[in-house]
N, C-alpha and C. Protein backbone atom coordinates (compact mmCIF):
# COMPACT_ATOMS: atom_id res chain seq x y z
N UNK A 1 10.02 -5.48 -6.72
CA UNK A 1 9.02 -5.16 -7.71
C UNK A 1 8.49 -3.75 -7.43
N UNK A 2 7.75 -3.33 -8.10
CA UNK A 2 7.40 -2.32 -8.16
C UNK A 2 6.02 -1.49 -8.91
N UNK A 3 4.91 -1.68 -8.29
CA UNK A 3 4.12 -1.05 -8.57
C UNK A 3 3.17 0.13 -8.04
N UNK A 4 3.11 1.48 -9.32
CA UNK A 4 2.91 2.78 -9.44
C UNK A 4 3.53 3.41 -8.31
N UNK A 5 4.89 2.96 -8.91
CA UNK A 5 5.90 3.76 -8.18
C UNK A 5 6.25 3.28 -6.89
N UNK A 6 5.50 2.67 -6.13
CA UNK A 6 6.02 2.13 -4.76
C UNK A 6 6.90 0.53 -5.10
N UNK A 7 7.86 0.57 -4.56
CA UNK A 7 8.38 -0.44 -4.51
C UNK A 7 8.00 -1.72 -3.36
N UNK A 8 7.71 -2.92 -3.87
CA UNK A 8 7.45 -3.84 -2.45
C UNK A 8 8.27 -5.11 -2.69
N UNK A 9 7.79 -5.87 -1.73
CA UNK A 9 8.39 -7.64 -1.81
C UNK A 9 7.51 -8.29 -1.34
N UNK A 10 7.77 -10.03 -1.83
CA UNK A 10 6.83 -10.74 -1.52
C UNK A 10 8.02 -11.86 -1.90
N UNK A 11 7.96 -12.31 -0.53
CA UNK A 11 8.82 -13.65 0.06
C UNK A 11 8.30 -15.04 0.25
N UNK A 12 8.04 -16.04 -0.23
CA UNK A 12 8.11 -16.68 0.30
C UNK A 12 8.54 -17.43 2.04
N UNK A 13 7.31 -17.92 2.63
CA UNK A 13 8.26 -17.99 3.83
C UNK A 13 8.27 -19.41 3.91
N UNK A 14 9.11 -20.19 4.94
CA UNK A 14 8.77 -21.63 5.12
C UNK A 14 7.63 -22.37 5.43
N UNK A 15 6.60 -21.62 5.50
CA UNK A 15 5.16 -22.23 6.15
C UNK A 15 4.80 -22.61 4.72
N UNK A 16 3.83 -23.58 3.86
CA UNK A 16 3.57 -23.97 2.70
C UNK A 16 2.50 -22.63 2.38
N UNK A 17 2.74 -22.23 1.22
CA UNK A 17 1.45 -21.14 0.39
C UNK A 17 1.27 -20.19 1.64
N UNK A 18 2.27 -19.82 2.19
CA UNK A 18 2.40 -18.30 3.26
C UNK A 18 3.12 -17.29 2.58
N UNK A 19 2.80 -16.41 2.16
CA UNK A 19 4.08 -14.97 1.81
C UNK A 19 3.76 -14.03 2.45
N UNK A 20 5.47 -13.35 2.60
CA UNK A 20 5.26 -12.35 3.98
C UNK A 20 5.67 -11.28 2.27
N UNK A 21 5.00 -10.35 2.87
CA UNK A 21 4.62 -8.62 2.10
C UNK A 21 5.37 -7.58 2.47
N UNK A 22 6.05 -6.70 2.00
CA UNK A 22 6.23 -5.29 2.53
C UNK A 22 6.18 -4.30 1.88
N UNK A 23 5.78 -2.82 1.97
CA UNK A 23 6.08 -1.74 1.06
C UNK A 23 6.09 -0.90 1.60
N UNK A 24 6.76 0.34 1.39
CA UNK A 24 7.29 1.72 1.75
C UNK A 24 6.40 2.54 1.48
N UNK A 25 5.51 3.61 2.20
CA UNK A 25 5.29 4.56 1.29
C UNK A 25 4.77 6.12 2.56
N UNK A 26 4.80 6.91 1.65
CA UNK A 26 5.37 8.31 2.54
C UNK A 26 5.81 7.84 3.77
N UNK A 27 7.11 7.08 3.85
CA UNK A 27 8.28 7.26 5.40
C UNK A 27 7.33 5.89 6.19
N UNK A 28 6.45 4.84 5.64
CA UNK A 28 6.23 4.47 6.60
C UNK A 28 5.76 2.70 5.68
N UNK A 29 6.45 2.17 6.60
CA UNK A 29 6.77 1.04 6.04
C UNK A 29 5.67 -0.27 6.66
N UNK A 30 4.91 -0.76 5.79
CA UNK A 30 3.91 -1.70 5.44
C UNK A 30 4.23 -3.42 5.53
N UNK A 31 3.81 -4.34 6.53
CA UNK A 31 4.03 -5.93 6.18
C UNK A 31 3.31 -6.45 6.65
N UNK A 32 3.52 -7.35 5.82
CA UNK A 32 1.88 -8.40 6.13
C UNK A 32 2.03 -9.87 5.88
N UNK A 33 1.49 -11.08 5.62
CA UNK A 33 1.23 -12.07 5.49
C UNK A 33 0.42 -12.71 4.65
N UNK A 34 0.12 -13.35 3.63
CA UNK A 34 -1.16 -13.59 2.74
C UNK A 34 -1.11 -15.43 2.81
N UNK A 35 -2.11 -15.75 2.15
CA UNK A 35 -2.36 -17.54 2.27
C UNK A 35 -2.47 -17.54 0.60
N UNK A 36 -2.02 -17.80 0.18
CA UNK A 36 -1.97 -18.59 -1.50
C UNK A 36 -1.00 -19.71 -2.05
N UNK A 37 -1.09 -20.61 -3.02
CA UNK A 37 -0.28 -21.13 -3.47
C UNK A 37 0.48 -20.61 -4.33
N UNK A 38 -0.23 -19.52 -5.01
CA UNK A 38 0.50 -18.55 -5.96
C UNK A 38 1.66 -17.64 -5.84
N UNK A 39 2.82 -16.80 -6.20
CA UNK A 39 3.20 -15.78 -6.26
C UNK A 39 2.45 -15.12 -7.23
N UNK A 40 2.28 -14.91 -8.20
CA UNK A 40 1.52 -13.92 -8.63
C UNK A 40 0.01 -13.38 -7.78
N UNK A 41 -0.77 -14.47 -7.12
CA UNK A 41 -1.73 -14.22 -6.45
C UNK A 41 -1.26 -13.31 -5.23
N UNK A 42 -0.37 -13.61 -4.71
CA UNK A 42 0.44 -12.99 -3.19
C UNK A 42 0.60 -11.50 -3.64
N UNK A 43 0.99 -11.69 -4.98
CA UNK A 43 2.26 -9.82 -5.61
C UNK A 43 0.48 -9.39 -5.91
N UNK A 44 -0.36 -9.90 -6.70
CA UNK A 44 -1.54 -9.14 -6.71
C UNK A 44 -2.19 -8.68 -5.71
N UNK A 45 -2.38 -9.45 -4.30
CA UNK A 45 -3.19 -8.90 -2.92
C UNK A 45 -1.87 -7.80 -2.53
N UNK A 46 -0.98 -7.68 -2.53
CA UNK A 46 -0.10 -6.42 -2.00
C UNK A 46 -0.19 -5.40 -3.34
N UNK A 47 -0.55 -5.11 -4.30
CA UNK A 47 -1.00 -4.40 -5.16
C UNK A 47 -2.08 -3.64 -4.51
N UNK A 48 -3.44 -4.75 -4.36
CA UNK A 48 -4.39 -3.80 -4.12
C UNK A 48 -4.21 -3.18 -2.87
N UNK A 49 -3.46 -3.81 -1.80
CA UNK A 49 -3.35 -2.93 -0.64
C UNK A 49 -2.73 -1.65 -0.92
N UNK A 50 -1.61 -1.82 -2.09
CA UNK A 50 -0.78 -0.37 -2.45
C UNK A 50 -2.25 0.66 -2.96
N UNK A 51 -3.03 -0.14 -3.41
CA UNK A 51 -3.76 0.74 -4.65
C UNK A 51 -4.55 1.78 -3.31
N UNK A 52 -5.07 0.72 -2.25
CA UNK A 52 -5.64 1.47 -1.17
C UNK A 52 -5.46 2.59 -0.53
N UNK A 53 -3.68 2.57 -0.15
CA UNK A 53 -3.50 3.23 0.98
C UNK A 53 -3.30 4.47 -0.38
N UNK A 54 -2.63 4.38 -1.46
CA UNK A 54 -2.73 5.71 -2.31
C UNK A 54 -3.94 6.53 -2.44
N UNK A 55 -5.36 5.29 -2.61
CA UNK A 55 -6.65 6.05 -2.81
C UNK A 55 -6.37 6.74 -1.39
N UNK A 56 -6.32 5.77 -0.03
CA UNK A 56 -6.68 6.52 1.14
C UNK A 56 -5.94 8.25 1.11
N UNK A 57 -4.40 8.43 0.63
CA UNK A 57 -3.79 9.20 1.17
C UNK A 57 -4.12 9.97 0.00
N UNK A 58 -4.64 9.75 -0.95
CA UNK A 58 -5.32 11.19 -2.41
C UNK A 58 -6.22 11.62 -1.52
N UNK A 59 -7.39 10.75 -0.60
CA UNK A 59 -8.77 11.62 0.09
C UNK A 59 -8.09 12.75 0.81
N UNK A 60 -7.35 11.65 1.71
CA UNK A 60 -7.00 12.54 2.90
C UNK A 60 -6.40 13.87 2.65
N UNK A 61 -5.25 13.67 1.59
CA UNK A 61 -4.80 15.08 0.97
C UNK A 61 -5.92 16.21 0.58
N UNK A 62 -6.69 15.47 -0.38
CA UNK A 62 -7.70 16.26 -0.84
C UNK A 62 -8.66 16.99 0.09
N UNK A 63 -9.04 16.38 1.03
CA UNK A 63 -9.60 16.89 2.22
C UNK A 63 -9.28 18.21 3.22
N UNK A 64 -7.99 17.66 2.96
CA UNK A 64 -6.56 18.78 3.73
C UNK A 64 -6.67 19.79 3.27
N UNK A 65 -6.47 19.91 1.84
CA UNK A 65 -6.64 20.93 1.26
C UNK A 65 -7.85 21.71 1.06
N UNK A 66 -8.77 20.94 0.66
CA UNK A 66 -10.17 21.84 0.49
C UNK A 66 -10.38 22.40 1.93
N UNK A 67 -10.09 22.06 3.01
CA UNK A 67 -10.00 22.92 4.63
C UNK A 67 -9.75 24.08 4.37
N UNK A 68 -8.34 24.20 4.36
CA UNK A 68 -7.83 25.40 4.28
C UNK A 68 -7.94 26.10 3.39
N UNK A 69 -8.25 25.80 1.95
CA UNK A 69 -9.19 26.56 1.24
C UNK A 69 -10.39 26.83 1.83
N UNK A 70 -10.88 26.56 2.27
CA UNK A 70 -12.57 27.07 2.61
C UNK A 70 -12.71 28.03 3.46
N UNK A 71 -11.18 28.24 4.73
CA UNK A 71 -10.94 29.21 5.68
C UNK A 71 -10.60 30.46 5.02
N UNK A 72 -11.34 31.32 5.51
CA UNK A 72 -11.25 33.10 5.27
C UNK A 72 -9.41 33.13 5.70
N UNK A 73 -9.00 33.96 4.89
CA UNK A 73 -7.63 34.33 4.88
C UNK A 73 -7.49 35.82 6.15
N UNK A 74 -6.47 35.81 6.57
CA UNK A 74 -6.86 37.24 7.67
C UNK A 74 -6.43 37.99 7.28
């Protein structure tokens, strides 16, 4: 599956209403575990984690950048 652009999975595992999670993103690869009876509930909690680490890595970029903008050029 695939959402905003990152691709992930969500497996079923043998434990009852357990899915194991994974997703890729800049080179570094994401897995986890969730408790639901759902798949759609499971593919939605690895969504918002995607939605996270993108907000996290827009700050961090943004941050990056306004730095070295703010430094006098020599």
């Amino acid at each position: 599956m695939v959402h905003r652009g990152v691709e992930y999975t969500v497996v079923a595992t043998s434990e009852p209403d357990i899915w194991e999670w994974r997703y890729e993103l800049d080179g570094q690869v994401k897995t986890g575990r969730t408790q639901t009876r759902l798949a759609a509930l499971a593919a939605r909690r690895v969504q918002s984690k995607i939605d996270a680490a993108l907000r996290a890595g827009r700050v961090s970029s943004n941050h990056d950048r306004s730095d070295s903008l703010s430094q006098p050029s020599p």
